[in-house]
Protein backbone atom coordinates (compact mmCIF):
# COMPACT_ATOMS: atom_id res chain seq x y z
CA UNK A 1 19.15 13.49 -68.44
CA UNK A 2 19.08 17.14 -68.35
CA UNK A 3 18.15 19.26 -71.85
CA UNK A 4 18.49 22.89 -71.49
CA UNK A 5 16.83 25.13 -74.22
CA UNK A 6 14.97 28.17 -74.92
CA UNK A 7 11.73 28.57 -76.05
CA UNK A 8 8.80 31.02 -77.12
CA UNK A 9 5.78 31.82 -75.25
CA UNK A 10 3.69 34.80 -76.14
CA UNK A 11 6.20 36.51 -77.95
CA UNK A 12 8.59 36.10 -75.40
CA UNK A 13 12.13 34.27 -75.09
CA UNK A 14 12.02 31.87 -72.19
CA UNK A 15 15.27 29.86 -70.50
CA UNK A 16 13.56 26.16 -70.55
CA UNK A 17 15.29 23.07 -68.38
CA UNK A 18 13.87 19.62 -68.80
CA UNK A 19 14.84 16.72 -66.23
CA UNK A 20 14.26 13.44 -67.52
CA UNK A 21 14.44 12.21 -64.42
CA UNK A 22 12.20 14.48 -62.45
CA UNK A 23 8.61 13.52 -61.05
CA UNK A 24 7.21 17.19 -60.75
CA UNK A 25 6.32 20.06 -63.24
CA UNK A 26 7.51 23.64 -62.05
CA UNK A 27 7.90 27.07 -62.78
CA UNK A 28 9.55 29.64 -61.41
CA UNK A 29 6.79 32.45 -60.21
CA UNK A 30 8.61 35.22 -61.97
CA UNK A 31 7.92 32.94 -65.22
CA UNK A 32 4.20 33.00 -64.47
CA UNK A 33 4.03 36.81 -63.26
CA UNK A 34 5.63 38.02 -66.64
CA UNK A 35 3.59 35.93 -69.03
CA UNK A 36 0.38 37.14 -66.72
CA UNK A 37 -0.42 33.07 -66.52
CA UNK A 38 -3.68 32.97 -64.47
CA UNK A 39 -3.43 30.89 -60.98
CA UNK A 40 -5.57 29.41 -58.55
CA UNK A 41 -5.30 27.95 -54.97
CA UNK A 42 -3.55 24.31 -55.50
CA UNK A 43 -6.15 22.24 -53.19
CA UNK A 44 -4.15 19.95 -51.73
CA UNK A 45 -0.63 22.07 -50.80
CA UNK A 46 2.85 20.28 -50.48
CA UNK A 47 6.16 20.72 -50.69
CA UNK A 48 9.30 19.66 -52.36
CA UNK A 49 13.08 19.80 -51.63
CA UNK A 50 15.72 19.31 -53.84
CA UNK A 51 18.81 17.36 -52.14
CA UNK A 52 21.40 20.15 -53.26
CA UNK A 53 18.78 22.99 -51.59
CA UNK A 54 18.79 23.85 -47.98
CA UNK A 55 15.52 25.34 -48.44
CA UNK A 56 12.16 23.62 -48.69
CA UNK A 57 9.32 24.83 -51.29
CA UNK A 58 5.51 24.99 -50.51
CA UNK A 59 3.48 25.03 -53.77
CA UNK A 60 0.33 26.57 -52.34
CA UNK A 61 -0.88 27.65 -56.37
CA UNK A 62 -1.00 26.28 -59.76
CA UNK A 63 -1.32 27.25 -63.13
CA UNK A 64 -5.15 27.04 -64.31
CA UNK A 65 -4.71 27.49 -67.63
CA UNK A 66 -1.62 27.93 -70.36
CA UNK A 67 -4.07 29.20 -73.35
């Protein structure tokens, strides 16, 4: 199931998607460049495909903190 919403972070309007069905947690870099969301070096790097996307995604950072 797929819920599609919006939702407030910092004083700021954000498009928000929510897959049921999915087994990861991402966002979109410009999401964390805007909000000025620190990052540090994911230690163990990997990637993910969707099967509709040609393209294949290497998550070499994460988030280290949302407060």
């Amino acid at each position: 199931m797929i819920f599609h919403s919006w939702c407030t972070i910092q004083d700021k309007v954000c498009n928000l998607i929510i897959d049921g069905g999915s087994c990861t947690n991402v966002a979109f870099t410009t999401l964390i460049e805007k909000l000025e969301i620190p990052t540090i070096l994911q230690p163990k790097p990997y990637s993910l495909k969707w099967l509709t996307m040609v393209v294949t995604l290497r998550y070499l950072r994460k988030c280290s903190s949302l407060l």
